[in-house]
Protein backbone atom coordinates (compact mmCIF):
# COMPACT_ATOMS: atom_id res chain seq x y z
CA UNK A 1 8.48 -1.58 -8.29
CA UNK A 2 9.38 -2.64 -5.29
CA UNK A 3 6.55 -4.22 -2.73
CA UNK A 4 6.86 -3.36 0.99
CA UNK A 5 7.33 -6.70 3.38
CA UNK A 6 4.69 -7.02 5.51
CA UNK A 7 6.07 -8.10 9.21
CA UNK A 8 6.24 -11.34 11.00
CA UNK A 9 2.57 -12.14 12.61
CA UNK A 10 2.01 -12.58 16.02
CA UNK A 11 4.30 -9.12 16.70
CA UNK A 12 3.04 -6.04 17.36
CA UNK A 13 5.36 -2.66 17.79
CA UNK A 14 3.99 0.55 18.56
CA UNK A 15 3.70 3.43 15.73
CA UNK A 16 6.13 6.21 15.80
CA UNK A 17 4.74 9.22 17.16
CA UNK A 18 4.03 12.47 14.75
CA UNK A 19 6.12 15.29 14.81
CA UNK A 20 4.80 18.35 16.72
CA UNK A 21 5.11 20.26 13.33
CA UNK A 22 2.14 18.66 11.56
CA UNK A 23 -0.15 19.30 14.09
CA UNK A 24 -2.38 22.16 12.97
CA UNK A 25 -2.22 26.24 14.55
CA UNK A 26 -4.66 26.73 17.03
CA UNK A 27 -5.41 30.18 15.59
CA UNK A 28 -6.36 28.21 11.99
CA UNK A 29 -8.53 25.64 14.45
CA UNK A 30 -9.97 28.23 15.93
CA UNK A 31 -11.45 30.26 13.15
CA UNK A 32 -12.07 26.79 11.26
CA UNK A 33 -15.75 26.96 9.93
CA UNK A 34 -18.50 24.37 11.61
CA UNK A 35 -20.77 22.63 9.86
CA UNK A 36 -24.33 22.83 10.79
CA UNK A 37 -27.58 21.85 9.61
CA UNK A 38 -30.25 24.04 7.65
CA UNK A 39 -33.59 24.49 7.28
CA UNK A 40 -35.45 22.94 4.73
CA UNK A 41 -38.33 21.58 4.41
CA UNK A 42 -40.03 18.22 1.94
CA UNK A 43 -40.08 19.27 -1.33
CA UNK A 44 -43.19 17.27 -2.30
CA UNK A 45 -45.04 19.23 0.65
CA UNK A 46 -43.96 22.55 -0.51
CA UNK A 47 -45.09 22.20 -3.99
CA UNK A 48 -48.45 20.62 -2.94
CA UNK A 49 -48.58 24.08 -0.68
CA UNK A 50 -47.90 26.31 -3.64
CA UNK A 51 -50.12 24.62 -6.00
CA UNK A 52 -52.76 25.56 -3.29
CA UNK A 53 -51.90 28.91 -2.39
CA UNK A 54 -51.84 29.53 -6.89
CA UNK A 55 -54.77 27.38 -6.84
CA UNK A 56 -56.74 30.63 -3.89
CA UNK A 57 -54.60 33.52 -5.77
CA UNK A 58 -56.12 32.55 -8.89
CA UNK A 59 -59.89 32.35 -7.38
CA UNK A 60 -59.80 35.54 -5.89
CA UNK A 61 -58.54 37.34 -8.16
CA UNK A 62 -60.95 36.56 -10.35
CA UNK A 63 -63.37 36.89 -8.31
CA UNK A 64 -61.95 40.38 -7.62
CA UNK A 65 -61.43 41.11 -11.48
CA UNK A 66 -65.31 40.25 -12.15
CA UNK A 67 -66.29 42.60 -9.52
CA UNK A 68 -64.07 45.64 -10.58
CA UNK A 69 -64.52 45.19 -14.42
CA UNK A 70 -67.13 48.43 -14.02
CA UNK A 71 -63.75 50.23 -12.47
CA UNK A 72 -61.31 51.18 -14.55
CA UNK A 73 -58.96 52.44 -12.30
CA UNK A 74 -59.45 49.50 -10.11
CA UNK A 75 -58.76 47.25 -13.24
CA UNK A 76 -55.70 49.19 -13.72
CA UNK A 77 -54.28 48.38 -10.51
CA UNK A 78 -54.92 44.72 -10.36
CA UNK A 79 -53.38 44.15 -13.86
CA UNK A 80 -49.97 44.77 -12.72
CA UNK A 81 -50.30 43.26 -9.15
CA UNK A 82 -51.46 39.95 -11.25
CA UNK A 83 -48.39 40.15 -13.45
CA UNK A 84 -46.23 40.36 -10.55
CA UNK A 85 -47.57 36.48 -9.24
CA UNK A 86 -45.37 35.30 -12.34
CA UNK A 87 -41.93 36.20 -11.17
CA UNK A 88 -42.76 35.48 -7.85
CA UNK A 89 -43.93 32.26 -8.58
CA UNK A 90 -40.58 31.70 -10.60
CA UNK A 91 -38.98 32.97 -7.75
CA UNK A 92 -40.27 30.46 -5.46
CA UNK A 93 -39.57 27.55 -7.63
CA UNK A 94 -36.45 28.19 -7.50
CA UNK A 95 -36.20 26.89 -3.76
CA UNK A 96 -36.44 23.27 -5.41
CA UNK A 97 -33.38 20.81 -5.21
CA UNK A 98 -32.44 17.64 -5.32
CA UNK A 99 -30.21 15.70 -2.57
CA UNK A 100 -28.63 12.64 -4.07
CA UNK A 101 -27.30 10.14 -1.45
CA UNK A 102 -23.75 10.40 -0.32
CA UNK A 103 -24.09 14.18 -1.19
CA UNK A 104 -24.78 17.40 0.27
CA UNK A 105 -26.23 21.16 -0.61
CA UNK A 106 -24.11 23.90 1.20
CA UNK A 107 -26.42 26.74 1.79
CA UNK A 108 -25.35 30.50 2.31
CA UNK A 109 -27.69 33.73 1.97
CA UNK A 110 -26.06 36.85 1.02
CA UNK A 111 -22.38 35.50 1.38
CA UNK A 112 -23.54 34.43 5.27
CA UNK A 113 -23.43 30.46 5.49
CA UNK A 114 -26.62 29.25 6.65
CA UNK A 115 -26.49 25.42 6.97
CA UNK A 116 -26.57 22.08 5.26
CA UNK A 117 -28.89 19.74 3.93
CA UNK A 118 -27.08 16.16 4.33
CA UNK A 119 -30.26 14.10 3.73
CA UNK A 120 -30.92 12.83 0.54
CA UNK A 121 -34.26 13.68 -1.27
CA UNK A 122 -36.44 16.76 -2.58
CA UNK A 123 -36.57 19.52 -0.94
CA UNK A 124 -37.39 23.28 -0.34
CA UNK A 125 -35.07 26.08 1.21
CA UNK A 126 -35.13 29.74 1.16
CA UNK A 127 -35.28 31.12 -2.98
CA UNK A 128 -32.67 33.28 -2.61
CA UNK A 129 -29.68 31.18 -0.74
CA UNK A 130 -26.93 29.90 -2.84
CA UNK A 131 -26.35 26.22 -3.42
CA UNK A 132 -23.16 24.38 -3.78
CA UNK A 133 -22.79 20.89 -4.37
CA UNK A 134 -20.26 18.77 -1.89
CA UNK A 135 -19.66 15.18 -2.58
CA UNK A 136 -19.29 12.83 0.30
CA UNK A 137 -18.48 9.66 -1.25
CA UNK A 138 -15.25 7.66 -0.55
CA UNK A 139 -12.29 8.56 -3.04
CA UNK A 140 -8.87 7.69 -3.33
CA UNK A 141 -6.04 8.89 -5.58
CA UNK A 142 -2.28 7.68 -6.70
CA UNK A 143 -0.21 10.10 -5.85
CA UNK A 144 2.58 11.44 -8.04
CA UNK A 145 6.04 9.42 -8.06
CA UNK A 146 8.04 11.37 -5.64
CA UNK A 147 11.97 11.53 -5.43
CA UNK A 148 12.91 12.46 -2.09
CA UNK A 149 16.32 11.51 -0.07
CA UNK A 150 15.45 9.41 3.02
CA UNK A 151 16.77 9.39 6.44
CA UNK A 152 20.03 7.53 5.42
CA UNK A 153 20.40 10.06 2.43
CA UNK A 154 19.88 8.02 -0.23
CA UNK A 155 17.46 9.28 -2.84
CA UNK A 156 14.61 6.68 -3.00
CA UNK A 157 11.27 7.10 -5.71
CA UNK A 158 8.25 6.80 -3.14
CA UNK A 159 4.20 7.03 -3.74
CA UNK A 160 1.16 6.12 -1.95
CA UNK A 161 -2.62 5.30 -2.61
CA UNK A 162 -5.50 7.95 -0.55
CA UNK A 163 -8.49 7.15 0.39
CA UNK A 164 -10.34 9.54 1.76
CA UNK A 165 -13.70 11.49 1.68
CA UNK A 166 -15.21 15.33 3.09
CA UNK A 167 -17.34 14.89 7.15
CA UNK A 168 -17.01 18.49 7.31
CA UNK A 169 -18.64 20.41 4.58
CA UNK A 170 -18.73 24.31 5.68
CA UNK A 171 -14.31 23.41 6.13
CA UNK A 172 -14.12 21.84 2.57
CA UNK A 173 -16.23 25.02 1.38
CA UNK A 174 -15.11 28.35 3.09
CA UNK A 175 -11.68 27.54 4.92
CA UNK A 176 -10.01 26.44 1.82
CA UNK A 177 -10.05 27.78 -1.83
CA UNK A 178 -10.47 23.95 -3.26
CA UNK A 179 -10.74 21.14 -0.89
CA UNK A 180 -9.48 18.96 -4.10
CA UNK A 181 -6.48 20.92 -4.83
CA UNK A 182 -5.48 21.10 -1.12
CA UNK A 183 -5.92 16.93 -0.35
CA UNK A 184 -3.26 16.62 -3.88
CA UNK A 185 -0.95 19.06 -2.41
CA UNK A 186 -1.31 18.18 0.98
CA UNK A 187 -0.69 14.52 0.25
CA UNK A 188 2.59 15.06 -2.03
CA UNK A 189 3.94 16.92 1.46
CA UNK A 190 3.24 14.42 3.67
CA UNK A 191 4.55 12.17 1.07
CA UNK A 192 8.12 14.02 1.02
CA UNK A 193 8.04 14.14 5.18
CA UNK A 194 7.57 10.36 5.28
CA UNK A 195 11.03 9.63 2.87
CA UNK A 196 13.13 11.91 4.97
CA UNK A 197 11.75 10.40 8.47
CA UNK A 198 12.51 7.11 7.47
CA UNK A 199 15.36 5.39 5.40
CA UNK A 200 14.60 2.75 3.34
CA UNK A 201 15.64 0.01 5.00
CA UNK A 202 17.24 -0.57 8.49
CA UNK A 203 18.48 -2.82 10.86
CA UNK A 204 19.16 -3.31 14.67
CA UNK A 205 17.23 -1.52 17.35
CA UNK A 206 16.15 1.52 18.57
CA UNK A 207 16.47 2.94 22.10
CA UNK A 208 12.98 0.75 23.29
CA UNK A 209 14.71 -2.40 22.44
CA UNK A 210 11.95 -2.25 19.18
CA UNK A 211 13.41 -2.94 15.73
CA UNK A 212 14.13 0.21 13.59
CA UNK A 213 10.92 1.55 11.78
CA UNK A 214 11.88 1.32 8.07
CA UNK A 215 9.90 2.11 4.89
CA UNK A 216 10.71 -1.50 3.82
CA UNK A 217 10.61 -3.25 6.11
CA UNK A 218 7.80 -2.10 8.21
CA UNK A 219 4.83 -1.37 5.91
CA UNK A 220 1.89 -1.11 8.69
CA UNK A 221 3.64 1.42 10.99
CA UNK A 222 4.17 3.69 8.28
CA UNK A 223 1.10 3.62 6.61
CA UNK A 224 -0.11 4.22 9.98
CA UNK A 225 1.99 7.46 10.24
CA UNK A 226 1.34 8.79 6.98
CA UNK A 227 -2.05 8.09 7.58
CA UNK A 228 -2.02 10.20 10.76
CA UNK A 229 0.39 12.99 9.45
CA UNK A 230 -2.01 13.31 6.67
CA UNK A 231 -4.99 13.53 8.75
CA UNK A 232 -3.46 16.27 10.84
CA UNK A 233 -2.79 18.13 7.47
CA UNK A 234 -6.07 17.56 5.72
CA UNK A 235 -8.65 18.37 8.90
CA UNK A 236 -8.71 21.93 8.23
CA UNK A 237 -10.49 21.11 5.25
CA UNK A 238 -13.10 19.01 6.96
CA UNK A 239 -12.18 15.37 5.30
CA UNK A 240 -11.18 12.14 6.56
CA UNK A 241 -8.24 10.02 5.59
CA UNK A 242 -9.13 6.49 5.65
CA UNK A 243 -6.66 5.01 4.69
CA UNK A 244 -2.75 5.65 3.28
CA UNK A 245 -0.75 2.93 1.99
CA UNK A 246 2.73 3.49 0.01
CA UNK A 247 2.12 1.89 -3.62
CA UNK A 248 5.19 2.43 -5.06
CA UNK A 249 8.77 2.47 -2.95
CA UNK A 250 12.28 1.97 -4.95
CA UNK A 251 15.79 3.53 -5.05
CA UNK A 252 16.26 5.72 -7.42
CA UNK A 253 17.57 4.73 -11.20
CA UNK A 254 21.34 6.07 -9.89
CA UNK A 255 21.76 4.24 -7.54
CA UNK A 256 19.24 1.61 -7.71
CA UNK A 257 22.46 -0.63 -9.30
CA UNK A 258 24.74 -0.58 -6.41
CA UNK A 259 21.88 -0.72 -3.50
CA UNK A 260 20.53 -4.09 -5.49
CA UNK A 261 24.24 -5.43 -5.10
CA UNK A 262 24.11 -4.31 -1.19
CA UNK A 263 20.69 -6.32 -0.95
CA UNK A 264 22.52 -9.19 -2.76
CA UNK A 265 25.68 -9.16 -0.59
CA UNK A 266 23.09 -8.81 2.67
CA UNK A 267 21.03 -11.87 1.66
CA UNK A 268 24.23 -14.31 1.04
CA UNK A 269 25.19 -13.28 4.11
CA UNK A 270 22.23 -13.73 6.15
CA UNK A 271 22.23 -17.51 4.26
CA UNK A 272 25.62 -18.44 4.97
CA UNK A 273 24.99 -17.15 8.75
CA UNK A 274 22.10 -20.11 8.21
CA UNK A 275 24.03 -22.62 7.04
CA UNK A 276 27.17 -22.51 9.16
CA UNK A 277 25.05 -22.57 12.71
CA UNK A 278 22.69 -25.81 10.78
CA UNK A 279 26.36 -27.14 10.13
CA UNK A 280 27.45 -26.96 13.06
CA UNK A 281 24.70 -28.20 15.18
CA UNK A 282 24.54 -31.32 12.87
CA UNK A 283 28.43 -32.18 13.27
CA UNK A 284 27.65 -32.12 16.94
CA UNK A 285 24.78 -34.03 16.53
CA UNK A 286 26.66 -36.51 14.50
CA UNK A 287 29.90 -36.65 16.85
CA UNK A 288 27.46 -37.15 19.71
CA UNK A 289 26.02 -39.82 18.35
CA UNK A 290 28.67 -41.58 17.24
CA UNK A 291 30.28 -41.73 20.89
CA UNK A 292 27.38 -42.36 22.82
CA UNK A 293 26.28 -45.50 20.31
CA UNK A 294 29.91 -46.23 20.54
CA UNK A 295 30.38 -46.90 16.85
CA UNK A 296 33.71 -45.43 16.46
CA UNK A 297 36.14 -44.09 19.21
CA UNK A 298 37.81 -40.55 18.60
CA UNK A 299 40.54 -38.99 19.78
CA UNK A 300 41.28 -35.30 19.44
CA UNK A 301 43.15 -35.82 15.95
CA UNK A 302 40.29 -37.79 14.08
CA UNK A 303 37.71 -35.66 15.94
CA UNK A 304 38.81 -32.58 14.16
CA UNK A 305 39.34 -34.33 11.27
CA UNK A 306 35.67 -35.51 11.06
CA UNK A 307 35.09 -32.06 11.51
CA UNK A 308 36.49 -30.80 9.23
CA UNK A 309 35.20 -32.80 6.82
CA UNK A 310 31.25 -32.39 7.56
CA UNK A 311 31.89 -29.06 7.20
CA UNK A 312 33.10 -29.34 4.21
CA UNK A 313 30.52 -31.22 3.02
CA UNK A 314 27.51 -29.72 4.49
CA UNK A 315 28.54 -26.02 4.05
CA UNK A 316 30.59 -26.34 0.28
CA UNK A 317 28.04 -25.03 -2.87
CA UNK A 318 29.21 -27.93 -4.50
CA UNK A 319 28.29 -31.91 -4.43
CA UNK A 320 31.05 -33.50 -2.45
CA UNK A 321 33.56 -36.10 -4.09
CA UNK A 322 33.88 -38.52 -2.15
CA UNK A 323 37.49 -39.74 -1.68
CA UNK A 324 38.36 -43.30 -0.35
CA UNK A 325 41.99 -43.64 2.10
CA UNK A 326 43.49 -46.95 1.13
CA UNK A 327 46.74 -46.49 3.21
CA UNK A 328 45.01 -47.37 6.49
């Protein structure tokens, strides 16, 4: 696996701007679902309530059934009326629930979506509303290894590390069919944009006189634009990318081979480019010297000679041998 360079400290180059495609409809934006609080009320409170209103029920009604016992009609009537308290008690527990923290309860009534409890705690809400759970803890993900060509054409293996988490439950409930499902698929698209809009690696300068954005060799600006490409994906679903950082970037196995003898090639380059300017300076330095301490006078023969010679030495892979000239 190869690791990402990060770039030299100290410079900072603007991020490349999104493409207008990843932006999202403004039809889908404007039918997107908003979150809003719902009405519930402390669960401790509530129960302490029913046990009170039972608590009455129960006295007069037996109050009532002591008076009526002479009736039998009336008797008949108040048995069933006291058998109905037990489903409707049942019924009214079942507006208990729990809030854990760094959750949420999504709460609709007859398929109409009627709010959200975000605070964590017991609680009471309307019996007959449906409850869904939503998670809003921080979570992250390694994408699948994906083999895309990049901007140069060359087929490159690239994956990345999510992190992100849902600030929008009524989105992640109602405008998609499963917020999990759609941040997996979502990211393995942005993933495949973000080979073919860069290459791998690059050199020289772009139009603003900025070096070329590469996946290589600029790891912050393109985290930064995945980050932001994802984020205009994934908002319709009501989460929040955090963060987006490739984890994984390589050619691929075909021509991974020949592209490592390309870096090779690159890097003795770049080293001899090193070595012949130090040369250089230093058999100036040295010639300099010489003249000015007047150690040795040169003329234009012996001066290129000496030359020569430093160069030799300074720039050969080899120890030099040195070689002594008796006929002078």
């Amino acid at each position: 696996m190869t690791q990402p360079s990060s770039p030299p400290p100290g410079r900072h180059e603007p991020a490349p701007h999104l493409p207008e495609h990843s932006e999202l409809p403004v039809s889908a934006q404007h039918r997107a679902s908003q979150e809003r609080p719902a009405f519930a009320v402390n669960g401790f409170a509530a129960f302490a309530l029913l046990l009170l209103a039972a608590a009455a029920l129960l006295f007069v009604g037996w109050q009532l059934l002591g008076t009526l016992l002479s009736s039998a009609v009336a008797t008949f009537g108040l048995v069933p009326a006291l058998v109905l308290l037990f489903p409707l008690a049942g019924l009214l527990l079942r507006g208990f629930f729990v809030v854990a923290p760094n959750q949420a309860v999504v709460l609709t009534l007859f398929g109409r979506y009627i709010g959200t409890v975000r605070q964590n705690g017991y609680f009471w809400a309307n019996p007959l509303a449906g409850r869904q759970d939503i998670s809003l803890r921080i979570r992250n993900f390694q994408s699948q290894l994906v083999k895309v060509n990049d901007a140069a054409g060359n087929p490159v293996e690239i994956a990345a590390v999510i992190v992100w988490r849902v600030v929008d439950t009524a989105r992640a409930s109602f405008d998609v069919e499963n917020y999990n499902s759609f941040v997996d698929v979502q990211a393995e698209t942005a993933l495949r944009h973000l080979g073919t809009a860069f290459a791998y690696e690059a050199y020289g300068l772009d139009d603003q006189g900025q070096p070329v954005v590469s996946l290589r060799g600029r790891p912050d600006e393109v985290a930064h634009y995945l980050r932001e490409d994802l984020q205009a994906r994934l908002s319709l679903a009501g989460v929040e990318v955090l963060d987006a950082r490739i984890s994984h970037l390589a050619y691929a196995p075909e021509i991974a081979s020949a592209m490592l003898q390309r870096q090779q090639a690159e890097a003795v380059l770049q080293a001899r480019q090193v070595i012949v300017e130090g040369a250089v300076g230093m058999v100036q330095m040295a010639i300099e010297r010489l003249e000015r301490d007047g150690v040795v006078e040169l003329n234009s023969e012996s001066r290129a000679e000496l030359v020569n010679n430093l160069l030799v030495v300074l720039t050969s892979e080899r120890g030099a041998q040195p070689t002594l000239n008796s006929g002078r």
